[in-house]
N, C-alpha and C. Protein backbone atom coordinates (compact mmCIF):
# COMPACT_ATOMS: atom_id res chain seq x y z
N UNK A 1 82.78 32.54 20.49
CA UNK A 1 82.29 31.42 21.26
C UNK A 1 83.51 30.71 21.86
N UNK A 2 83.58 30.40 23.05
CA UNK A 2 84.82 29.72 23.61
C UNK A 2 84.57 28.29 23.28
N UNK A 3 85.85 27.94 23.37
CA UNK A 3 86.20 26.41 23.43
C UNK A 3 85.33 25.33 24.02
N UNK A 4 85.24 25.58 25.49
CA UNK A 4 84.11 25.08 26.38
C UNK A 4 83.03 24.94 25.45
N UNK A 5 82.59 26.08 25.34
CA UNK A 5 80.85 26.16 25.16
C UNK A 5 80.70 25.20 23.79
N UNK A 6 81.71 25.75 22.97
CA UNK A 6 81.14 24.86 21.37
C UNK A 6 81.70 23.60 21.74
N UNK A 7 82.52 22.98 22.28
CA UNK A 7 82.56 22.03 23.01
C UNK A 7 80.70 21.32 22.97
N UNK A 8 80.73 21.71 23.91
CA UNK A 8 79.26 21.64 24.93
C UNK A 8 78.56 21.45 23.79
N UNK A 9 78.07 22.36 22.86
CA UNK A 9 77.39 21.89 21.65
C UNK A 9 77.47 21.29 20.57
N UNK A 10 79.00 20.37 20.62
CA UNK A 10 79.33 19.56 19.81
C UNK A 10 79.11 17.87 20.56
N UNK A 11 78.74 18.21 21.99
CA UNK A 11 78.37 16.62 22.20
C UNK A 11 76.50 16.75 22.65
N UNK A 12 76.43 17.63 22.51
CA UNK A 12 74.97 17.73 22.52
C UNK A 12 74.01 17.58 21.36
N UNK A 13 74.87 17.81 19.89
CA UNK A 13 74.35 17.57 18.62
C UNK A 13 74.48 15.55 18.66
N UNK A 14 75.82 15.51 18.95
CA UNK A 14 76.21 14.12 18.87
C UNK A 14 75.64 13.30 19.38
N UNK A 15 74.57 13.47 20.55
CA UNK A 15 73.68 12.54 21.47
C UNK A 15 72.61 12.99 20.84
N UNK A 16 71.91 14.30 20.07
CA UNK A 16 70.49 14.07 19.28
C UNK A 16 70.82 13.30 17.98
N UNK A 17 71.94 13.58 17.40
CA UNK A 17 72.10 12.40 16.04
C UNK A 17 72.43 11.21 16.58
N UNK A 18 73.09 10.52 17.21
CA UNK A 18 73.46 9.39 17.90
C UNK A 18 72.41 8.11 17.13
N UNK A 19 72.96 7.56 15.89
CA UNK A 19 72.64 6.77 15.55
C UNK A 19 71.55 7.16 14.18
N UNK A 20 71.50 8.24 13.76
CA UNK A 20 70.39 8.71 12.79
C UNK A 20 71.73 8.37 11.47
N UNK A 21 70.86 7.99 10.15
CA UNK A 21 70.89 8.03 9.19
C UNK A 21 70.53 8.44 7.91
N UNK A 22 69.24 8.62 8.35
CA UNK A 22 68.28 9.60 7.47
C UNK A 22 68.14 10.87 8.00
N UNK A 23 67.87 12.16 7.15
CA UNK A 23 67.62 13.56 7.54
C UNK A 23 67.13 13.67 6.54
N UNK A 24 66.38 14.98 6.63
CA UNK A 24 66.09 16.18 5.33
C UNK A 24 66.69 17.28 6.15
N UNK A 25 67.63 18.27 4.69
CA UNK A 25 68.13 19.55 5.30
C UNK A 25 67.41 20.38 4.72
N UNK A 26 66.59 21.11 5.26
CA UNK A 26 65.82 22.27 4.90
C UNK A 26 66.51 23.74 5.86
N UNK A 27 65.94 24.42 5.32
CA UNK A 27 65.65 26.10 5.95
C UNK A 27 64.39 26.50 5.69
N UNK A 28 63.97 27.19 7.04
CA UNK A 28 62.72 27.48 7.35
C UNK A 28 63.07 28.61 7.67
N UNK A 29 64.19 29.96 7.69
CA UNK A 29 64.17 30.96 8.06
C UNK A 29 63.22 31.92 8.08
N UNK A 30 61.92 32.10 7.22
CA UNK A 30 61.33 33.29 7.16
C UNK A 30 59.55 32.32 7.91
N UNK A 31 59.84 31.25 8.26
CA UNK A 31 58.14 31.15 9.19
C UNK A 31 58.38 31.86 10.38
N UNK A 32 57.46 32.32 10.67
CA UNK A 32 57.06 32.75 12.11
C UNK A 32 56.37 31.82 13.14
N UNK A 33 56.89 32.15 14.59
CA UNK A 33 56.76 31.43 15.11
C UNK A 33 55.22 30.53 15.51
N UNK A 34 54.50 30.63 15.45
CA UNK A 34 53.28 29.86 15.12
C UNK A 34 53.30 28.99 14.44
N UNK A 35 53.44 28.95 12.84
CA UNK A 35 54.04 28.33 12.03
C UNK A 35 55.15 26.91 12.26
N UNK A 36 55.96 27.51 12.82
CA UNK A 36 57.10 26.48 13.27
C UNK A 36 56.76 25.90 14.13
N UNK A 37 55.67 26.20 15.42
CA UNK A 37 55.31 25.43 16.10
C UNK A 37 54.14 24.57 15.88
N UNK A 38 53.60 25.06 14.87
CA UNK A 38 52.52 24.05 14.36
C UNK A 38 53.16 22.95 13.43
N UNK A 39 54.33 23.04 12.97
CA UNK A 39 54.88 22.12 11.92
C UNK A 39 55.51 21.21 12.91
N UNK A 40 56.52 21.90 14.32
CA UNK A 40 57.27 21.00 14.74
C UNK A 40 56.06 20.14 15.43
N UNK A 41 54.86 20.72 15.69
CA UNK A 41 53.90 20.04 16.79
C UNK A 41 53.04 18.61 15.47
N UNK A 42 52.80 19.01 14.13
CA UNK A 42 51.93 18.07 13.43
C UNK A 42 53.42 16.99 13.40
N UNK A 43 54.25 17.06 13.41
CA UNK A 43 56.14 16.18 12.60
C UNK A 43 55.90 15.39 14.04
N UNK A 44 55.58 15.62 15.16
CA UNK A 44 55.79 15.12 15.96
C UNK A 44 55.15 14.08 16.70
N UNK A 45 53.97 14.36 15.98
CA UNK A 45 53.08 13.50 16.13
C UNK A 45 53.31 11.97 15.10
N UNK A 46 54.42 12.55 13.95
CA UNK A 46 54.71 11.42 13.26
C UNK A 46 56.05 10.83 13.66
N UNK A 47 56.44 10.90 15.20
CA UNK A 47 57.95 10.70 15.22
C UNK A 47 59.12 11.03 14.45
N UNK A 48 58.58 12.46 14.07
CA UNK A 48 59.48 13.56 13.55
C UNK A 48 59.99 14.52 14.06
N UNK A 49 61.76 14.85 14.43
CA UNK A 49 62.03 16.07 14.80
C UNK A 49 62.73 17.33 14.36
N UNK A 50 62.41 18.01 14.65
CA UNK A 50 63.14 18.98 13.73
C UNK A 50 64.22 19.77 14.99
N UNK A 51 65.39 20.00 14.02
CA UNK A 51 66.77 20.33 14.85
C UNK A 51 67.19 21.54 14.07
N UNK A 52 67.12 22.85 14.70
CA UNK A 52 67.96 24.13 14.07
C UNK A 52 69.40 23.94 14.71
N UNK A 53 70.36 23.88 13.58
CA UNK A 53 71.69 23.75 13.73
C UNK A 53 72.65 24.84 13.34
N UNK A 54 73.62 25.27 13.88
CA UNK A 54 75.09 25.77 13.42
C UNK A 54 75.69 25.20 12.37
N UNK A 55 75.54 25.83 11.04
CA UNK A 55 76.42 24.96 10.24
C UNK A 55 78.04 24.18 10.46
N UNK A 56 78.36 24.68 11.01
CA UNK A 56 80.29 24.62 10.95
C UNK A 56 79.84 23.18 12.11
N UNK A 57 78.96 23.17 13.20
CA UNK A 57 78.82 22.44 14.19
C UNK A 57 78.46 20.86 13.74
N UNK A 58 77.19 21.54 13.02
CA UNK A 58 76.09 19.80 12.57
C UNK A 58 77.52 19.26 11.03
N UNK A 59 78.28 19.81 10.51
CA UNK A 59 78.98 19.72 9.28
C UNK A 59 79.61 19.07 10.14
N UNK A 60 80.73 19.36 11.42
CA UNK A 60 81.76 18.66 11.95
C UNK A 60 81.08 17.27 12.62
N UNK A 61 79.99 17.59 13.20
CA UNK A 61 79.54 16.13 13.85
C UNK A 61 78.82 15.16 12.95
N UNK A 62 77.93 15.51 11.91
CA UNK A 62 77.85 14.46 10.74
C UNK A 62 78.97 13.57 9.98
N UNK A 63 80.22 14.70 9.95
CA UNK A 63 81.02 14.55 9.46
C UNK A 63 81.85 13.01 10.00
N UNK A 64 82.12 13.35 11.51
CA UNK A 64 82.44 12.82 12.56
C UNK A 64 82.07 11.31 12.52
N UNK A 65 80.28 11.12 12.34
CA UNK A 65 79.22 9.68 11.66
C UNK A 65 79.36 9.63 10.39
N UNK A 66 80.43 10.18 9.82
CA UNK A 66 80.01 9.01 8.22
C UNK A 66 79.27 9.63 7.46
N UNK A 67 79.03 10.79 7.31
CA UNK A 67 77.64 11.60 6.45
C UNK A 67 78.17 12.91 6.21
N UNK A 68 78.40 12.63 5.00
CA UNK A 68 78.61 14.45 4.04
C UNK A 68 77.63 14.72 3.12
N UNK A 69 77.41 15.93 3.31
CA UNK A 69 76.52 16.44 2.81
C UNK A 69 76.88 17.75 2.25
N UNK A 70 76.90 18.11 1.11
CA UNK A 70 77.80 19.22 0.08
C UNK A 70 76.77 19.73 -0.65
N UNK A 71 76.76 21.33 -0.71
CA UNK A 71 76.17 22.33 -1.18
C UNK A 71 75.14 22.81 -0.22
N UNK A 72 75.10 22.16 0.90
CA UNK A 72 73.56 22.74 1.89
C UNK A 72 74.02 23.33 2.75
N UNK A 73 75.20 24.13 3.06
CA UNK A 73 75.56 24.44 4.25
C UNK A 73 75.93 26.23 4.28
N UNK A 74 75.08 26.99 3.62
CA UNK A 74 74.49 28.44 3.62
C UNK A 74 72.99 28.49 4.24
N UNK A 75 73.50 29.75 5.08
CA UNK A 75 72.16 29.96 5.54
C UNK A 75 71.59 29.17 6.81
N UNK A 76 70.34 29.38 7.53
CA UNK A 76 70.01 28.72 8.39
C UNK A 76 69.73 27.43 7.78
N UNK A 77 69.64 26.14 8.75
CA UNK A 77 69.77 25.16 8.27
C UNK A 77 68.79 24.31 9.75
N UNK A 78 68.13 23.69 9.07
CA UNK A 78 66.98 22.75 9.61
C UNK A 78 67.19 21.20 9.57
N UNK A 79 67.81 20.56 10.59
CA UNK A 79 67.63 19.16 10.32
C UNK A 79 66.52 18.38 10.60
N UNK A 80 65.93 17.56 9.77
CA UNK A 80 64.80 16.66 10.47
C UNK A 80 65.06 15.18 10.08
N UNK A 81 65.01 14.34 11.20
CA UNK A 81 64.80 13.45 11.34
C UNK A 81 63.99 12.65 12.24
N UNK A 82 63.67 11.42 11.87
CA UNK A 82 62.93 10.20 12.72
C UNK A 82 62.15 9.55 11.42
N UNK A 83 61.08 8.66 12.01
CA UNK A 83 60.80 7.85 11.37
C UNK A 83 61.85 6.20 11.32
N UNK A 84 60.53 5.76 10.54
CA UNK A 84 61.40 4.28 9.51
C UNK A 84 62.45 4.46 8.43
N UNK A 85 62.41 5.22 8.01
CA UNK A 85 63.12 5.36 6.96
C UNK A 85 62.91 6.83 6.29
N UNK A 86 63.76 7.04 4.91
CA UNK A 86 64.36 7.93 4.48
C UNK A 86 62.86 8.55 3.75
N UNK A 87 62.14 7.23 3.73
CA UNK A 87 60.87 7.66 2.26
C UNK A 87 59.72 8.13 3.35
N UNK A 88 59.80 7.60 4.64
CA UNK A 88 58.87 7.90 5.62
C UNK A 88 58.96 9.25 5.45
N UNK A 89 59.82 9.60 5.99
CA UNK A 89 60.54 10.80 6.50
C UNK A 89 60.55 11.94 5.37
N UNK A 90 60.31 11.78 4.34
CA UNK A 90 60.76 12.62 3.14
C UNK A 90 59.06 12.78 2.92
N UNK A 91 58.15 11.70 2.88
CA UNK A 91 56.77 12.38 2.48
C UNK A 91 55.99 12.79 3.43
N UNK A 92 56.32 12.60 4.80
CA UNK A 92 55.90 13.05 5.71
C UNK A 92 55.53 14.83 5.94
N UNK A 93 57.22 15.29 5.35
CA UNK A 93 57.58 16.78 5.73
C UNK A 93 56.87 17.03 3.85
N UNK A 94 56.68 16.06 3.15
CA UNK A 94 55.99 16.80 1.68
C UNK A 94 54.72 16.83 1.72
N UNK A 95 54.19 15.85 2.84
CA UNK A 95 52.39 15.76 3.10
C UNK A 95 52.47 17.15 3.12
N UNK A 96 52.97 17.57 4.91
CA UNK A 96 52.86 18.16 5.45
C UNK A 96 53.01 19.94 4.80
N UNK A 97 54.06 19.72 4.38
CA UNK A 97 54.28 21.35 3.23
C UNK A 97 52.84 21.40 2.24
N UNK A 98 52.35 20.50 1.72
CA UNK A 98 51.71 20.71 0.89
C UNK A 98 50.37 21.18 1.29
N UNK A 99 50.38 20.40 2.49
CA UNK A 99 48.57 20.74 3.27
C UNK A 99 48.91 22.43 3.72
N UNK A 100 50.45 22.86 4.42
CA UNK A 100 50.55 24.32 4.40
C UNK A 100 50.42 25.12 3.42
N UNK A 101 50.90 24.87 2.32
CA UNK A 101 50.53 26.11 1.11
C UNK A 101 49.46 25.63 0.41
N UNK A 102 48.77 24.65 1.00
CA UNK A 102 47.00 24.81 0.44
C UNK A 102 46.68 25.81 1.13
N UNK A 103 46.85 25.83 2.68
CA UNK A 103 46.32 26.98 2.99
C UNK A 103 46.74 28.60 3.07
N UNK A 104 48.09 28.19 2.91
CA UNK A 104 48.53 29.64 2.39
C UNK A 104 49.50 29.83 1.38
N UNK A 105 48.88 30.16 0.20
CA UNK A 105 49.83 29.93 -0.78
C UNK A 105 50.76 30.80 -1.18
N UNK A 106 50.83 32.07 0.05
CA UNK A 106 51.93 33.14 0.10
C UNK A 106 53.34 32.26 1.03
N UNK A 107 53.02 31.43 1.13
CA UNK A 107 53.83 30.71 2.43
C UNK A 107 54.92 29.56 1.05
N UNK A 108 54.51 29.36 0.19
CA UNK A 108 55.41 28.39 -0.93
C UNK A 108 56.71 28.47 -0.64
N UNK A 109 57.36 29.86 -0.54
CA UNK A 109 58.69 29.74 -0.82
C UNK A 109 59.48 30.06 1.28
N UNK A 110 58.46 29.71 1.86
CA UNK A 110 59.06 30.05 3.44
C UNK A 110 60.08 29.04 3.73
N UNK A 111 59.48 27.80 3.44
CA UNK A 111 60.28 26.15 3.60
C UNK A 111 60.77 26.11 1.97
N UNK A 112 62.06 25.73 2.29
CA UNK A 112 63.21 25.19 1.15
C UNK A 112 63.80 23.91 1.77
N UNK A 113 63.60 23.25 0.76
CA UNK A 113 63.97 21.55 1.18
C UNK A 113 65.67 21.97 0.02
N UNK A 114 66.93 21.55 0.77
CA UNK A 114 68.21 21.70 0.51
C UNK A 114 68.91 20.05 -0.02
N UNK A 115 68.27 19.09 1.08
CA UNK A 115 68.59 17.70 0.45
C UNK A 115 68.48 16.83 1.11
N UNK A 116 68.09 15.24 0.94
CA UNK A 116 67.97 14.12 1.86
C UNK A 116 69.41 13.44 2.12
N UNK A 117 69.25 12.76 3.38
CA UNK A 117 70.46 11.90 3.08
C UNK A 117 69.26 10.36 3.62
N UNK A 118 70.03 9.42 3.18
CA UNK A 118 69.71 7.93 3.20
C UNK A 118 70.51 7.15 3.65
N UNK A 119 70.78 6.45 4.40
CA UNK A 119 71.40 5.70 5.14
C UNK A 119 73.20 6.18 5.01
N UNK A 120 73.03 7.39 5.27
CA UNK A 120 74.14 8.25 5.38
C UNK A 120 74.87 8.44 3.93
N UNK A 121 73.95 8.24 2.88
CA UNK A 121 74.61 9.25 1.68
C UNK A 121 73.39 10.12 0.81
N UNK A 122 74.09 10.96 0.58
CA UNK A 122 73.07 12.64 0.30
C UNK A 122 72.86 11.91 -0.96
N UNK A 123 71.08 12.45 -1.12
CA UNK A 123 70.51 11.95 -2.07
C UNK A 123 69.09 13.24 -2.60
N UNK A 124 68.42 13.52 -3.66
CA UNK A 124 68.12 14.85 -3.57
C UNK A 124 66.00 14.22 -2.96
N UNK A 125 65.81 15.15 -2.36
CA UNK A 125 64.40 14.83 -1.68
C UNK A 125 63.50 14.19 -2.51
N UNK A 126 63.57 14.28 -3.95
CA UNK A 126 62.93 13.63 -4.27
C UNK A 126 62.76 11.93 -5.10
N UNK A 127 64.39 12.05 -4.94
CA UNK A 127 64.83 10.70 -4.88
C UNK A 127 64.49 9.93 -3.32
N UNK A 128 64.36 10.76 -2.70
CA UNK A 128 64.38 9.93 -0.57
C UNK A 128 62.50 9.65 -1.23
N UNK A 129 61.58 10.09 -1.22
CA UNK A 129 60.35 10.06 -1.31
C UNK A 129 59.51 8.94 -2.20
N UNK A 130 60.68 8.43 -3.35
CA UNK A 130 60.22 7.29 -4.10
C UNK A 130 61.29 6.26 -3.34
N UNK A 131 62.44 6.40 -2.40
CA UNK A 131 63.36 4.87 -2.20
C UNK A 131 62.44 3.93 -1.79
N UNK A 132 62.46 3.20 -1.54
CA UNK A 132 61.51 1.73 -0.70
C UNK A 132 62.18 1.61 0.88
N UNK A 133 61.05 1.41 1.52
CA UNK A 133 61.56 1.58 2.69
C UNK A 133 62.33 0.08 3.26
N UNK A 134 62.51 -0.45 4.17
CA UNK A 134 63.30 -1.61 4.75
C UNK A 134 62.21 -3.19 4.07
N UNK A 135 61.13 -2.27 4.48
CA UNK A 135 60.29 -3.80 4.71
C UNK A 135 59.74 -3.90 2.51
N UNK A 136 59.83 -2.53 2.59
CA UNK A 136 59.66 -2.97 0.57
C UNK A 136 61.22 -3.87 0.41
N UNK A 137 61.84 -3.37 0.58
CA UNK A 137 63.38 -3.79 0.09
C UNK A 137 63.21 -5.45 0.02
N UNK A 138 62.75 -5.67 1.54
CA UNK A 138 62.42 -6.81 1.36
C UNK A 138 61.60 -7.63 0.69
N UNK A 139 60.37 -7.41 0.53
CA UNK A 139 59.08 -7.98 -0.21
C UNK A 139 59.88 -8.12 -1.54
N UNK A 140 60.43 -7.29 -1.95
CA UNK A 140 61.02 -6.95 -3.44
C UNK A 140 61.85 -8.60 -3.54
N UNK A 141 63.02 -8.76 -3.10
CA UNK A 141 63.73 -9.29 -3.02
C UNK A 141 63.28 -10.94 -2.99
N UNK A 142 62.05 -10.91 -1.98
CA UNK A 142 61.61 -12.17 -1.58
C UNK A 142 60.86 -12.47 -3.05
N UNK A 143 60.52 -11.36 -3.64
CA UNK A 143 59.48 -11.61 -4.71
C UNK A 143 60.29 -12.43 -5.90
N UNK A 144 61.53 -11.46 -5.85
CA UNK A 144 62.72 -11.77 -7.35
C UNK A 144 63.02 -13.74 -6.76
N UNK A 145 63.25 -13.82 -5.65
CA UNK A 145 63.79 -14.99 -5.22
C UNK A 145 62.53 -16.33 -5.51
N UNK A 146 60.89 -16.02 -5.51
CA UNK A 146 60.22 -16.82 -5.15
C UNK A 146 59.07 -17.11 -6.76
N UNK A 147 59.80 -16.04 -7.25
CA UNK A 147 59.29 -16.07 -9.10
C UNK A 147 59.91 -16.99 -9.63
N UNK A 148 61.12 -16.88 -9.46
CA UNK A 148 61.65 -18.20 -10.98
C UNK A 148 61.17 -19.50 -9.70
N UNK A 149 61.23 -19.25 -8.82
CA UNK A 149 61.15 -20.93 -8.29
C UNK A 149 59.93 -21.45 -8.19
N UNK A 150 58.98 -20.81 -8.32
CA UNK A 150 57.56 -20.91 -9.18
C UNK A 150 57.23 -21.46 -10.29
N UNK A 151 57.99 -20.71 -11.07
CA UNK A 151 58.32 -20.87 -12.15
C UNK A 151 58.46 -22.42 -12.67
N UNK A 152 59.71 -22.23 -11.69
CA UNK A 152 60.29 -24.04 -12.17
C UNK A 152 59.53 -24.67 -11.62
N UNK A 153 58.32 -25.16 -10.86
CA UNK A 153 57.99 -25.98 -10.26
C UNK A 153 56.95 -25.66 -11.28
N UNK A 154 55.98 -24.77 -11.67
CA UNK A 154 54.73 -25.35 -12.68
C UNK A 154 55.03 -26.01 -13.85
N UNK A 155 56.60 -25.73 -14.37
CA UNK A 155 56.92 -26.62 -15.85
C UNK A 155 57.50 -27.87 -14.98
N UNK A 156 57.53 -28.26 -13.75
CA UNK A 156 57.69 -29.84 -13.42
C UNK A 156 56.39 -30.26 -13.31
N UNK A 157 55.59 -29.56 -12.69
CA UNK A 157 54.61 -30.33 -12.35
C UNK A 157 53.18 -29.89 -13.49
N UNK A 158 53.67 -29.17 -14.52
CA UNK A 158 52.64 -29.09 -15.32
C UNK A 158 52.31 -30.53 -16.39
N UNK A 159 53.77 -30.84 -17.14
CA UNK A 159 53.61 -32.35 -17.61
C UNK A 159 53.13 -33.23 -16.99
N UNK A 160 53.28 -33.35 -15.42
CA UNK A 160 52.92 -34.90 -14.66
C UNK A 160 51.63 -35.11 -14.16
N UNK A 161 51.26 -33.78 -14.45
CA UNK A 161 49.34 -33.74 -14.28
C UNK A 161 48.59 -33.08 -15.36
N UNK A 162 49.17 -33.44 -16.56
CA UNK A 162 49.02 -33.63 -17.85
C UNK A 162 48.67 -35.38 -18.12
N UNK A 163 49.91 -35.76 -17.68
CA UNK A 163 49.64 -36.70 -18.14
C UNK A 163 49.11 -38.03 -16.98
N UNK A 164 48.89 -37.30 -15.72
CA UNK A 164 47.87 -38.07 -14.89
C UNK A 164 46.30 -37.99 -15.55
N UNK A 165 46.18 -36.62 -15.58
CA UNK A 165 44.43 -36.75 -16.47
C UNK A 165 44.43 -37.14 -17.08
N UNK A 166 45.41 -37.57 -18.62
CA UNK A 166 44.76 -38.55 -19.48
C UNK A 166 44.41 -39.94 -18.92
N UNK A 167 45.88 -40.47 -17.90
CA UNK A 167 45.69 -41.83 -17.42
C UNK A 167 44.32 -42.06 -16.92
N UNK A 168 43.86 -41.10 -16.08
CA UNK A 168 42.14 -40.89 -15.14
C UNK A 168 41.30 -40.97 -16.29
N UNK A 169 41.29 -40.19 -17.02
CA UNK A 169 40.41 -40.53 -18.68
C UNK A 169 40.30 -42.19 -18.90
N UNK A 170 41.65 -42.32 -19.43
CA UNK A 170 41.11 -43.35 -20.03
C UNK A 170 40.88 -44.42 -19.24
N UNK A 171 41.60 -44.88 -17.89
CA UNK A 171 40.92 -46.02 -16.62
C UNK A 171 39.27 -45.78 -16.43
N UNK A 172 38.85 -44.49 -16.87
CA UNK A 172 36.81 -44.28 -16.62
C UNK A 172 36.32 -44.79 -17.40
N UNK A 173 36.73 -45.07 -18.85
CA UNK A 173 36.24 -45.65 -19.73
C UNK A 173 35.66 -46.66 -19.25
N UNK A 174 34.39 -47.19 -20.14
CA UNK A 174 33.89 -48.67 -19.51
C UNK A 174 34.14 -49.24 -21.04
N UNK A 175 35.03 -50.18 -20.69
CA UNK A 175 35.18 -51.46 -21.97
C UNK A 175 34.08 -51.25 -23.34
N UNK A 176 34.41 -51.25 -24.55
CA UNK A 176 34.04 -51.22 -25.14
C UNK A 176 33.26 -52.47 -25.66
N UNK A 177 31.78 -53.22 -25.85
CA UNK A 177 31.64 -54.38 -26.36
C UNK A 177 31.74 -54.46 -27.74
N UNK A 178 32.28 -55.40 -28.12
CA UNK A 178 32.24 -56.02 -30.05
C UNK A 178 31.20 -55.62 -30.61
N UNK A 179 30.65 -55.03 -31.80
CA UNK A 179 30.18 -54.97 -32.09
C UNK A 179 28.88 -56.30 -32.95
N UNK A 180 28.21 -56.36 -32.94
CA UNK A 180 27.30 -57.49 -33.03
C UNK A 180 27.43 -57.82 -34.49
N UNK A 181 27.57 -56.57 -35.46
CA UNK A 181 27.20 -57.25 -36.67
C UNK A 181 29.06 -57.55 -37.41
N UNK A 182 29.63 -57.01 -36.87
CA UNK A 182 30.96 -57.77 -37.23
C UNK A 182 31.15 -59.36 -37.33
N UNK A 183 31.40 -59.80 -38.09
CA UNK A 183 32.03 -61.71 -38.27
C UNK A 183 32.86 -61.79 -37.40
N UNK A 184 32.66 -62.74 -37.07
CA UNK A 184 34.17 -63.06 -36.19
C UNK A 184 34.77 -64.29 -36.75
N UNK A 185 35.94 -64.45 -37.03
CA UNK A 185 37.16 -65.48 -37.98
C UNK A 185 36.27 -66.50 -36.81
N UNK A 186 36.39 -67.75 -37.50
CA UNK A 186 36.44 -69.21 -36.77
C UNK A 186 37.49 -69.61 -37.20
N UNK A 187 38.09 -70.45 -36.50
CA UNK A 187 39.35 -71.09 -36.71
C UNK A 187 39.67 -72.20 -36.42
C-alpha cells in the first residue's frame, strides 16, 4: 500500500471517529452478506454504525484520540459506534445478537464481541452494558446530594410540629368548671 493511499485512509478513519468515545470491538468475519446487512440496517435505525477497519490503521488513529485498546487487534475487526452512551450502545448490539441466535442458533459463534471502550478507556462488554448512562450519573448524584438534606430538615422540623400539636391540643380545650361538690376555703 503506498504512502498516499494509507495516508488517505488514515484521515478518513479520523473524520468517522472524530469525536467518538464509546465503541464495541467485535469481529463478524464469518456472516454473510445478508446478515451484515440486516444487522448494519436494524443498528441503524438505532443511531448505530458499524465500521470494518485495518487493524495497524484504526490502532494508529485511536491511538492518535486518546484510546488504547489491548488484546483486540487479531483478525478482522468491527468497530461500532453511536448512540448516548457506552450502555446504549453495548445493549443495543446485545438486544440485537440475541434476537439473531433466537433465530438461528447455528449463527452463536459468527459475532464475537472483543471489548468496549467508555469514554475512551477499554472496559470488557459487559461491564459497558451495566455503566449508567450520562443522565443516570446524574439522577444518582442528585439523589446522594438531596438525601441527607432531607434528612436534616425532617429532624428540624419534626420537633417543631411536635410540639405545635400539643400547643393546638391544649388551646381546644374548653376550661374546665370546679367541680360543685368540692368546699371551697372561705377566708
Amino acid at each position: 500500500m503506498s504512502k498516499m493511499i494509507k495516508q488517505m485512509e488514515i484521515e478518513a478513519l479520523r473524520q468517522s471517529f472524530a469525536g467518538v468515545r464509546n465503541l464495541v470491538v467485535m469481529t463478524s468475519s464469518r456472516v454473510d452478506a445478508g446478515a451484515d446487512y440486516q444487522m448494519r440496517k436494524a443498528l441503524r435505525e438505532k443511531k448505530i454504525r458499524l465500521q470494518q477497519v485495518k487493524n495497524t490503521l484504526a490502532r494508529r488513529v485511536l491511538g492518535d484520540m486518546g484510546i488504547t485498546i489491548d488484546g483486540v487487534w487479531e483478525g478482522p475487526t468491527t468497530l461500532a459506534f453511536g448512540g448516548e452512551s457506552v450502555k446504549e450502545l453495548a445493549l443495543a448490539i446485545d438486544d440485537y445478537l440475541r434476537k439473531w441466535v433466537a433465530k438461528d442458533p447455528k449463527s452463536k459463534d459468527k459475532i464475537k464481541i472483543k471489548a468496549a471502550v467508555a469514554e475512551g478507556q477499554q472496559v470488557t462488554f459487559d461491564v459497558a452494558k451495566t455503566m449508567p448512562t450520562r443522565l443516570e450519573a446524574i439522577g444518582e448524584i442528585v439523589g446522594m446530594v438531596l438525601g441527607p438534606g432531607s434528612a436534616i430538615a425532617g429532624c428540624l422540623t419534626g420537633p417543631v410540629s411536635q410540639v405545635a400539636s400539643q400547643i393546638q391540643t391544649i388551646s381546644e380545650r374548653k376550661p374546665e368548671e370546679a367541680p360543685a361538690d368540692t368546699p371551697t376555703v372561705a377566708g
